[in-house]
N, C-alpha and C. Protein backbone atom coordinates (compact mmCIF):
# COMPACT_ATOMS: atom_id res chain seq x y z
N UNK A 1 86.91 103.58 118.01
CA UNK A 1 86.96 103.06 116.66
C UNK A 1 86.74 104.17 115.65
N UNK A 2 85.90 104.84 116.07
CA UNK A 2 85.64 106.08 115.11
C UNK A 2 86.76 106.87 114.83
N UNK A 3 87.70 107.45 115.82
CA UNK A 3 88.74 107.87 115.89
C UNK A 3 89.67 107.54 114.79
N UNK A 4 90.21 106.17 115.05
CA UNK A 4 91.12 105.74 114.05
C UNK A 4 90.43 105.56 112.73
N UNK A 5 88.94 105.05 112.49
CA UNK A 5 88.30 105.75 111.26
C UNK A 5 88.91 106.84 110.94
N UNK A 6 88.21 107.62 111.86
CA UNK A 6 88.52 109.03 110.84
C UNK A 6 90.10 109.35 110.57
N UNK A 7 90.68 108.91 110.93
CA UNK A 7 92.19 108.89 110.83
C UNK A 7 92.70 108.35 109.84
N UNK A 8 92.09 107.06 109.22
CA UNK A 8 92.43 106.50 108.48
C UNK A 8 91.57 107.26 107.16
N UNK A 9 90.67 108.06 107.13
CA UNK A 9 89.72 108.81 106.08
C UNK A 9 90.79 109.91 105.82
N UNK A 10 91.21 110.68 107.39
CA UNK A 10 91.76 112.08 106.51
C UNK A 10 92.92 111.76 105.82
N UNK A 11 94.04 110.73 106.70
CA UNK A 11 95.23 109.98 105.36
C UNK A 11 95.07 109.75 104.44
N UNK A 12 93.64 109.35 103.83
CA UNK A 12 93.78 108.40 102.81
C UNK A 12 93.15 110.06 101.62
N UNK A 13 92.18 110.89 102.52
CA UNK A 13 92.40 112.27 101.53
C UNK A 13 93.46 113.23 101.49
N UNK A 14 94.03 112.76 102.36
CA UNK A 14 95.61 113.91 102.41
C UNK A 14 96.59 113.85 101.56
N UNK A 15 96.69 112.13 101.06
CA UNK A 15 97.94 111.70 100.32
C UNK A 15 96.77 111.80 98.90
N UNK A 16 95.71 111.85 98.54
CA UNK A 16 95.06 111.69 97.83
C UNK A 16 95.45 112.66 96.59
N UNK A 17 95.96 112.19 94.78
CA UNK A 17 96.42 113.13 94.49
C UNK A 17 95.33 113.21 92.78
N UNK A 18 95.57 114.17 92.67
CA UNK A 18 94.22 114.47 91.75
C UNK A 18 94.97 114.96 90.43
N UNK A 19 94.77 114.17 89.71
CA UNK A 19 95.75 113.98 87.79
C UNK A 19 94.87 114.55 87.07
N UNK A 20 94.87 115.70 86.65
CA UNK A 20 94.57 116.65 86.13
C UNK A 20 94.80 116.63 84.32
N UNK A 21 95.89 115.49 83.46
CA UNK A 21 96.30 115.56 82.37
C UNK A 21 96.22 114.36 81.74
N UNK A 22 94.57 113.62 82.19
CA UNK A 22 94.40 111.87 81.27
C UNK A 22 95.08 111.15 82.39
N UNK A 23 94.82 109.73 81.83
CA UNK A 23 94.76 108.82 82.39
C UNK A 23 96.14 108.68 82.94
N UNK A 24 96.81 108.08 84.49
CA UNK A 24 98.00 108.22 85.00
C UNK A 24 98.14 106.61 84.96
N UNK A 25 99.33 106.78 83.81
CA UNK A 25 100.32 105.80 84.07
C UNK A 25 100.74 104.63 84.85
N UNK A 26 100.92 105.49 85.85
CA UNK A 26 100.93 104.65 87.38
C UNK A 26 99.96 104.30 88.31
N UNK A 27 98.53 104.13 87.88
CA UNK A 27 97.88 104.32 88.65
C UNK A 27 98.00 102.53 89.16
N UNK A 28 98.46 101.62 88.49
CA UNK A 28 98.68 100.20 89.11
C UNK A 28 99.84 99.98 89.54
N UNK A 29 100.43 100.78 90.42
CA UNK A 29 102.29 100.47 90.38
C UNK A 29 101.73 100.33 91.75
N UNK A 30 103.27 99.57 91.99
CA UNK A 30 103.85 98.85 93.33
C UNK A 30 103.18 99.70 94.58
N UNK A 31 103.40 101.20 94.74
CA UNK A 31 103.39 102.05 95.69
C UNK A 31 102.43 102.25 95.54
N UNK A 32 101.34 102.40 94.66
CA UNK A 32 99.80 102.85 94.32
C UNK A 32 99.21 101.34 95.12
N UNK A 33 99.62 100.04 94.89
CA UNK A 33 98.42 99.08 95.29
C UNK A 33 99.30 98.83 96.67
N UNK A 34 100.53 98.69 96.92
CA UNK A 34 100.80 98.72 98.62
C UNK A 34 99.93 99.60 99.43
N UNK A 35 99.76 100.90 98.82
CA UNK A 35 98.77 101.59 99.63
C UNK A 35 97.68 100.99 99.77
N UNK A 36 96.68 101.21 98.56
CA UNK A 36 95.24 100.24 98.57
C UNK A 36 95.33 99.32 99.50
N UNK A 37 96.22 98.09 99.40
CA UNK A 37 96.04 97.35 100.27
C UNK A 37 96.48 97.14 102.07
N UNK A 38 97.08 98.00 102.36
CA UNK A 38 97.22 99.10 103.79
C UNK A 38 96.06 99.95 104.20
N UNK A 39 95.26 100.24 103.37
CA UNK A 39 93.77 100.98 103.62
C UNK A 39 93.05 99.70 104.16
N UNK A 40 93.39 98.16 102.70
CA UNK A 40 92.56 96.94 103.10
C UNK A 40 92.52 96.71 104.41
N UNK A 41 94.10 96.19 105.02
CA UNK A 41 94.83 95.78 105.97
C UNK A 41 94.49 96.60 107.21
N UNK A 42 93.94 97.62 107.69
CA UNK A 42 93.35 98.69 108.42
C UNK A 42 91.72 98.43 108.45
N UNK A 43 91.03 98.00 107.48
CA UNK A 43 89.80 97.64 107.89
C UNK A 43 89.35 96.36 108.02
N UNK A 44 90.29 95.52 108.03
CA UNK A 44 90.49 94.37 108.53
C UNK A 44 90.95 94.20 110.14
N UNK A 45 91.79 94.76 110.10
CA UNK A 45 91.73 94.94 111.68
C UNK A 45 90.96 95.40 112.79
N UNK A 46 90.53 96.41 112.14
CA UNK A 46 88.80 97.66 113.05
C UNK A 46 87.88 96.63 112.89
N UNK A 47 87.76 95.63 111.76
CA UNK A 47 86.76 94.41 111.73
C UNK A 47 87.13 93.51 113.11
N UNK A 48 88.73 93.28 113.40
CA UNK A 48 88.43 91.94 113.90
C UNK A 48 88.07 92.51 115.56
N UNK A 49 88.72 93.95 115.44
CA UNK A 49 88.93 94.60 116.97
C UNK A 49 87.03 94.43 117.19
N UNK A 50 86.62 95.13 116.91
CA UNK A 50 84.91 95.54 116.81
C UNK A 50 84.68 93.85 117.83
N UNK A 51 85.07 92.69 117.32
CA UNK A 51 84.59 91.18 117.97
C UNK A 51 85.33 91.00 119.47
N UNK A 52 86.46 91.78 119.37
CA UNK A 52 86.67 91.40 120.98
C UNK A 52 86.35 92.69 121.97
N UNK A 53 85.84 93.88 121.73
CA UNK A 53 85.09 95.21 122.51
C UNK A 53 83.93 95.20 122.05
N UNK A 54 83.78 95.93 123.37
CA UNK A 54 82.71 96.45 123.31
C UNK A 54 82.02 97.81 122.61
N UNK A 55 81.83 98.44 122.05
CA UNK A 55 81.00 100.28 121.70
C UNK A 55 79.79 100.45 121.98
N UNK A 56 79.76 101.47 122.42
CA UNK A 56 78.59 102.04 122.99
C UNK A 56 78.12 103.17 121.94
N UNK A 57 79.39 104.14 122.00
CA UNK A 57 79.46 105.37 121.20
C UNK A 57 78.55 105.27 119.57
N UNK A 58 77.48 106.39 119.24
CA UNK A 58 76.83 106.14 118.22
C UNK A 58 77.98 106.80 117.19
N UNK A 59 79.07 107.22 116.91
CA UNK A 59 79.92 107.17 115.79
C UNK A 59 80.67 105.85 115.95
N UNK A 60 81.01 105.10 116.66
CA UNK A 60 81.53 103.64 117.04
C UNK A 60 80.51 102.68 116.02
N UNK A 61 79.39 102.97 116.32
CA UNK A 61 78.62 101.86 116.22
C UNK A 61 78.18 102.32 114.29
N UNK A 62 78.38 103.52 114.28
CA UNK A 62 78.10 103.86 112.50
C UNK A 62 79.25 103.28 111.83
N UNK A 63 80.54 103.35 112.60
CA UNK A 63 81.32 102.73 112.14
C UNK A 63 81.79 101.05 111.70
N UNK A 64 81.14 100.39 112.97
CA UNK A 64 81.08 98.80 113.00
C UNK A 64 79.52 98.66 111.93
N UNK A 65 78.23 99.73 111.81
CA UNK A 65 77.77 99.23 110.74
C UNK A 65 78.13 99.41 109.05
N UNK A 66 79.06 100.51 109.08
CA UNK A 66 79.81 100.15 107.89
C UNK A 66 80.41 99.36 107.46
N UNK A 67 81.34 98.36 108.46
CA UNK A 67 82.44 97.45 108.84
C UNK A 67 80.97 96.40 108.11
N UNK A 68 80.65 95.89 108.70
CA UNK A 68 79.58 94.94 108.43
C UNK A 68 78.82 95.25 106.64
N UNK A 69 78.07 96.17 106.42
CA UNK A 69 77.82 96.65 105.03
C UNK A 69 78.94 96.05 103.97
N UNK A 70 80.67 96.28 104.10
CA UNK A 70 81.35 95.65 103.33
C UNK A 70 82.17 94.51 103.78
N UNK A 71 81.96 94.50 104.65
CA UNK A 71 82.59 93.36 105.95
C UNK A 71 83.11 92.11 104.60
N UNK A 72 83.19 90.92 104.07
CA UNK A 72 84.08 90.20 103.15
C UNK A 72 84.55 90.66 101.79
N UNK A 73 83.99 91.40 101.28
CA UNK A 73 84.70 92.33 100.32
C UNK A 73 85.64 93.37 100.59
N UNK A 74 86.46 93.31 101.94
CA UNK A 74 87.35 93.82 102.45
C UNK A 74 88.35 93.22 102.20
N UNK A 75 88.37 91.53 102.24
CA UNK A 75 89.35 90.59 102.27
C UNK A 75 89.72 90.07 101.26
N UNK A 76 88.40 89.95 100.26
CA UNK A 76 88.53 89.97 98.73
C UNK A 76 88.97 91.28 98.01
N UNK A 77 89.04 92.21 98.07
CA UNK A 77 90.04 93.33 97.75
C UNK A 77 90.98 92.99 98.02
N UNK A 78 91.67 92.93 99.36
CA UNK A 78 92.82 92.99 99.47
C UNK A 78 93.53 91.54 98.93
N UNK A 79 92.75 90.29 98.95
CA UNK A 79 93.26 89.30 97.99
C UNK A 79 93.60 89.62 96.66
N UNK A 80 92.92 90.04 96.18
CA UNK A 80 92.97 91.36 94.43
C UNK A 80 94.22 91.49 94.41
N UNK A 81 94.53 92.73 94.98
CA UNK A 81 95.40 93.56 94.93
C UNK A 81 96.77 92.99 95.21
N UNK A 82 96.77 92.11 96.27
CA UNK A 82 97.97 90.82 96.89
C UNK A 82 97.93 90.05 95.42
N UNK A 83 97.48 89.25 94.65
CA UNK A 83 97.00 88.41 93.30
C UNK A 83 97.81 89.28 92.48
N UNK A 84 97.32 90.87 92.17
CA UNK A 84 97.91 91.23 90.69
C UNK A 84 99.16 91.59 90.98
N UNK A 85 99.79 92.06 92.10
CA UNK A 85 101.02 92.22 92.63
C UNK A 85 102.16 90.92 92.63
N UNK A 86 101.35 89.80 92.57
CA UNK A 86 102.35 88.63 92.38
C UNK A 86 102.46 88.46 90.69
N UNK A 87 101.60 88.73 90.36
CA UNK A 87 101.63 88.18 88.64
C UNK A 87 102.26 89.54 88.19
N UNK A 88 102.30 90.72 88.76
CA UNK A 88 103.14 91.40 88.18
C UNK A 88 104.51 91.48 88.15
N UNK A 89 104.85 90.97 89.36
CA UNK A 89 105.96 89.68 89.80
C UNK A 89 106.10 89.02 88.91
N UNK A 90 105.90 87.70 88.92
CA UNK A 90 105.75 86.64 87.99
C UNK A 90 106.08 87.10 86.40
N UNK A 91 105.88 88.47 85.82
CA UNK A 91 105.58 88.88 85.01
C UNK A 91 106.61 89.50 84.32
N UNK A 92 107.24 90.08 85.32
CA UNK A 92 108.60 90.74 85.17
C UNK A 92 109.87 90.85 85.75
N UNK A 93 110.12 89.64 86.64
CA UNK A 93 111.08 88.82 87.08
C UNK A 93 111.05 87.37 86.63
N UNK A 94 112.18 87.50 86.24
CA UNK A 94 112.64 85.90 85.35
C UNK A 94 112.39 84.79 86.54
N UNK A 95 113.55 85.15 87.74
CA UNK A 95 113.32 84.51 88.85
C UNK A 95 112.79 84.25 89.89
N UNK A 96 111.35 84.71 89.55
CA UNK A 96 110.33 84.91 90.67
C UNK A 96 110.27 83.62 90.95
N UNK A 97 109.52 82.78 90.24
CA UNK A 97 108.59 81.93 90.21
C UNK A 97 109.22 80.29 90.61
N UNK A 98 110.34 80.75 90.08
CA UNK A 98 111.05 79.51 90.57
C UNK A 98 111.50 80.01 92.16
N UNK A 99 111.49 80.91 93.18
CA UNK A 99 112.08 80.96 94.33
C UNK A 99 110.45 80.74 95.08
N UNK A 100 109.14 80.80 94.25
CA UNK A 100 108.14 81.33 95.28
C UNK A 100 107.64 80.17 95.95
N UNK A 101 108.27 79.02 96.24
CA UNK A 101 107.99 78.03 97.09
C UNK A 101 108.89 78.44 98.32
N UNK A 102 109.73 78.86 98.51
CA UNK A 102 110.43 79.40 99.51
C UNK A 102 109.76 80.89 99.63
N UNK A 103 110.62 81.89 98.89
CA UNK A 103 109.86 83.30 99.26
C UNK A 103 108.78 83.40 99.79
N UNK A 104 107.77 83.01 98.88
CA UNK A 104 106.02 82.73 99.55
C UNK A 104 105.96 82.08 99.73
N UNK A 105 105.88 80.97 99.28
CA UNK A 105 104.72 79.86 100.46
C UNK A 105 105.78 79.76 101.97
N UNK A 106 106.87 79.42 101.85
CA UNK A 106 107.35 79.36 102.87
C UNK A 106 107.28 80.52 104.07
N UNK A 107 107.88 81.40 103.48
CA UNK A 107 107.78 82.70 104.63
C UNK A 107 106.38 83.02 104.74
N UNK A 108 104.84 82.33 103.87
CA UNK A 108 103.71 82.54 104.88
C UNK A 108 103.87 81.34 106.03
N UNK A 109 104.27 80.03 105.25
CA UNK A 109 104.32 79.02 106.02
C UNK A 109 104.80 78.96 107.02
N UNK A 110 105.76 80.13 107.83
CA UNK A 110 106.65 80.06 108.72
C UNK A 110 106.10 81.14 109.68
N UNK A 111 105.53 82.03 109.16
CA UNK A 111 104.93 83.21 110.31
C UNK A 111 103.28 82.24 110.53
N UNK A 112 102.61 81.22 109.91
CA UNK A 112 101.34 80.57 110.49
C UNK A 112 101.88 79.72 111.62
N UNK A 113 103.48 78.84 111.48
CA UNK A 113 103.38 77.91 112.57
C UNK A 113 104.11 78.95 113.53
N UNK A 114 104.67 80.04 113.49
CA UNK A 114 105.04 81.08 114.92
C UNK A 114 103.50 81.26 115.43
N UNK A 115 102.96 82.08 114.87
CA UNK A 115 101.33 82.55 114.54
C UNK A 115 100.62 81.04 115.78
N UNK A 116 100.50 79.76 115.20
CA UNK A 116 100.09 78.88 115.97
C UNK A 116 100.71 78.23 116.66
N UNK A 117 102.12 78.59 116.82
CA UNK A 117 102.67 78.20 118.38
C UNK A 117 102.63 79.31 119.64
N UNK A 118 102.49 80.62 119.37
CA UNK A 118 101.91 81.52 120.48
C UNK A 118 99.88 80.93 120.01
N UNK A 119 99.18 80.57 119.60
CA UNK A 119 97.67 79.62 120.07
C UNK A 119 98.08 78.95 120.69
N UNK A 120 98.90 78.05 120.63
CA UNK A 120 99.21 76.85 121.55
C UNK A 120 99.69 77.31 122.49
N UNK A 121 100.85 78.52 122.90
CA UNK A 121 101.03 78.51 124.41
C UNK A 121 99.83 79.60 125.00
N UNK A 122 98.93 79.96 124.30
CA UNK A 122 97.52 80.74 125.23
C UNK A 122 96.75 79.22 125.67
N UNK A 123 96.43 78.71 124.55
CA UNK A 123 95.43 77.21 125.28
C UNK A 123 96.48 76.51 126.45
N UNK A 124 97.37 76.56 126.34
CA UNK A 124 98.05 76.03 127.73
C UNK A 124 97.26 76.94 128.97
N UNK A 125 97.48 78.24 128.68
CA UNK A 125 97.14 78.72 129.95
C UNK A 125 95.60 78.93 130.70
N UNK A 126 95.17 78.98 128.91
CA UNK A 126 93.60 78.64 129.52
C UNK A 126 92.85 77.44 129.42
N UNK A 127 93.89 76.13 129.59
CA UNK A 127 93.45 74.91 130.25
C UNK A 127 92.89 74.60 128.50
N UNK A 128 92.79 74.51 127.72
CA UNK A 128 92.30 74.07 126.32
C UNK A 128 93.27 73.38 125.62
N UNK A 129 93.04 71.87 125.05
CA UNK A 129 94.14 71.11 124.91
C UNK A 129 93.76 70.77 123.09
N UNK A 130 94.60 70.51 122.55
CA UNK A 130 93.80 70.26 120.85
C UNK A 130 94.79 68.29 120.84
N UNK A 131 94.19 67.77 120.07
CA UNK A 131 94.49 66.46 119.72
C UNK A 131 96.13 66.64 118.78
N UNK A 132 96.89 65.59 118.26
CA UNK A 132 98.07 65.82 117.48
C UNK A 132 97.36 66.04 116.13
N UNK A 133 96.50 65.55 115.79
CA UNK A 133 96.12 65.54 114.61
C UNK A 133 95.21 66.74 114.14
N UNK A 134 94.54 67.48 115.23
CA UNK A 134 93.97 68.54 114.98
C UNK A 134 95.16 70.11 114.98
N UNK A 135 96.27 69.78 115.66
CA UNK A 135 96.97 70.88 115.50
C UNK A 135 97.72 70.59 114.36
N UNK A 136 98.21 69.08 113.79
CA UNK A 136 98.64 69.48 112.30
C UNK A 136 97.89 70.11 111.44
N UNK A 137 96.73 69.52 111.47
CA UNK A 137 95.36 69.81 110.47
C UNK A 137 95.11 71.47 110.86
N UNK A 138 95.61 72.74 111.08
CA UNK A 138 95.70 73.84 111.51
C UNK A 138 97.09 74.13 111.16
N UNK A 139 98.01 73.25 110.64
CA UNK A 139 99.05 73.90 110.03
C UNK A 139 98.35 74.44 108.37
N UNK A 140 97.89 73.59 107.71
CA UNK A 140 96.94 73.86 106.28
C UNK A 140 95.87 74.45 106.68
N UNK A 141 95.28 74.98 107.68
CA UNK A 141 94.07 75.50 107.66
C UNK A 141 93.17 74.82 107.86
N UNK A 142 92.72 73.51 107.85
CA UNK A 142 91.69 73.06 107.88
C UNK A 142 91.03 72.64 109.22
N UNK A 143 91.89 72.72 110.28
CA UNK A 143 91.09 72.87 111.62
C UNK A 143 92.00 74.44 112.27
N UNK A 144 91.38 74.41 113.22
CA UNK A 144 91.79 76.03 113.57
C UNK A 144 91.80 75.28 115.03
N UNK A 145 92.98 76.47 116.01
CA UNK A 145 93.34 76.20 117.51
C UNK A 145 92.90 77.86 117.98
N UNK A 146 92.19 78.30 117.02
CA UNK A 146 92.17 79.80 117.77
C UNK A 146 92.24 80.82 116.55
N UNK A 147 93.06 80.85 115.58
CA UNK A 147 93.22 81.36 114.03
C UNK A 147 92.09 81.63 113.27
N UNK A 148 92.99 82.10 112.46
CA UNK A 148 91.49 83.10 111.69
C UNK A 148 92.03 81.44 109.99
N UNK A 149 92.39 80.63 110.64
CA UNK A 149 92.22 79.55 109.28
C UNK A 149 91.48 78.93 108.31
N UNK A 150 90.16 79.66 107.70
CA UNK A 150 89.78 79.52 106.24
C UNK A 150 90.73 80.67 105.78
N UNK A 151 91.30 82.05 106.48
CA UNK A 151 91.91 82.53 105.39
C UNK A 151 93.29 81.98 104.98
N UNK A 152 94.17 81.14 105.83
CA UNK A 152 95.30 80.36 105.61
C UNK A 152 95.11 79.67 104.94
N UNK A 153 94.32 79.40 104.93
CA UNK A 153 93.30 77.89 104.13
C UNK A 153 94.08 78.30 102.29
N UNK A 154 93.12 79.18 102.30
CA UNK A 154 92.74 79.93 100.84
C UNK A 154 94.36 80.69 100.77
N UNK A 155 94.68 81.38 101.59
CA UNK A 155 95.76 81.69 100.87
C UNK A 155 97.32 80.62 100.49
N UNK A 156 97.42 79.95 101.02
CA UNK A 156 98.05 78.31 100.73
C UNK A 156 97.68 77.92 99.64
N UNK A 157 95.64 77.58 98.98
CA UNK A 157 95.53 77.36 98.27
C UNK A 157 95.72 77.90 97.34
N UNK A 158 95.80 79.39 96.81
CA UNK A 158 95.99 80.45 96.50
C UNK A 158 97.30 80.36 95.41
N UNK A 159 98.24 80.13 96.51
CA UNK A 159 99.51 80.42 96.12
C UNK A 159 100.27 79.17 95.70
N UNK A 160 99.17 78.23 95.87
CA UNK A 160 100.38 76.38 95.41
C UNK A 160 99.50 76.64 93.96
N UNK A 161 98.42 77.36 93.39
CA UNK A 161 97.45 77.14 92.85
C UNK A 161 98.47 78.30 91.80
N UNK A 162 98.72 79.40 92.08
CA UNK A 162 99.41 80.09 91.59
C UNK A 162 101.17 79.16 90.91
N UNK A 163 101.53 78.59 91.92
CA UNK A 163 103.06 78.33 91.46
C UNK A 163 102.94 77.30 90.27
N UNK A 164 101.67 76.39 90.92
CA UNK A 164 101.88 75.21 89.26
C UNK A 164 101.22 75.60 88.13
N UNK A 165 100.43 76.77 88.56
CA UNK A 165 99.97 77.28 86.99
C UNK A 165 100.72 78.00 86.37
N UNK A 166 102.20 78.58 86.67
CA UNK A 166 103.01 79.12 86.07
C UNK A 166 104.49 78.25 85.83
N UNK A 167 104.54 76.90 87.00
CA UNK A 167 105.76 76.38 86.40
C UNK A 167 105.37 75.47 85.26
């Protein structure tokens, strides 16, 4: 874990660029917060890995106590940054907002039920059966078959919460 830490430290000082002439312009553009949130998206993952291994290693374990120190303000950043990227959307495309029931909600809506039809064929194999009503109720988030669903939850809510406050 430390490894890809530090991997992900020296990238993030390598590309790191230092504006020397006032405040930069761009410092909220498309390519500036895709990054930010690819740094997010990277310590979100070393978070979830850390729950299914084991570490022994004391740079492993400095690392999973950092992970922990900012551990949900990882996810709330990267919600941020996902948020001002749509309204900057929204903002400066005429036709955003009318496609984002398809664009977004749908194309999240469509990688959660792929997403929870490979849950459903692991509980087949490890003998774990869910009711009809508990695997719909895990299409919205509100019961889970294995998923990480309060964040489906919230981002569903998120984004229906987003479309009618702008149509």
């Amino acid at each position: 874990m430390f490894i890809i830490f530090g991997l992900l430290i020296l990238i993030m000082l390598l590309s790191a660029h230092v504006n020397k002439i006032g405040l930069d312009k761009e410092y909220l553009s498309i390519e500036n917060t895709q990054a930010i949130k690819g740094i997010f998206v990277i310590l979100i993952f070393l978070s979830h890995i850390r729950t299914y291994t084991t570490f022994d290693n004391t740079l492993d374990l400095a690392v999973i106590r950092f992970l922990d120190l900012i551990s949900q303000l990882v996810v709330t950043m990267f919600l941020f940054y996902s948020g001002y990227g749509i309204y900057e959307s929204i903002k400066t495309k005429a036709h955003y907002i009318q496609n984002f029931l398809k664009d977004r909600i749908g194309y999240v809506f469509m990688n959660l039920v792929l997403g929870l039809s490979l849950y459903l064929i692991l509980n087949v194999f490890i003998q774990r059966s869910y009711s009809l009503d508990h695997i719909l109720l895990s299409l919205v988030g509100i019961k889970s078959i294995g998923n990480s669903s309060w964040f489906m939850f919230a981002i569903l809510v998120l984004y229906m919460s987003t479309y009618f406050s702008f149509v």
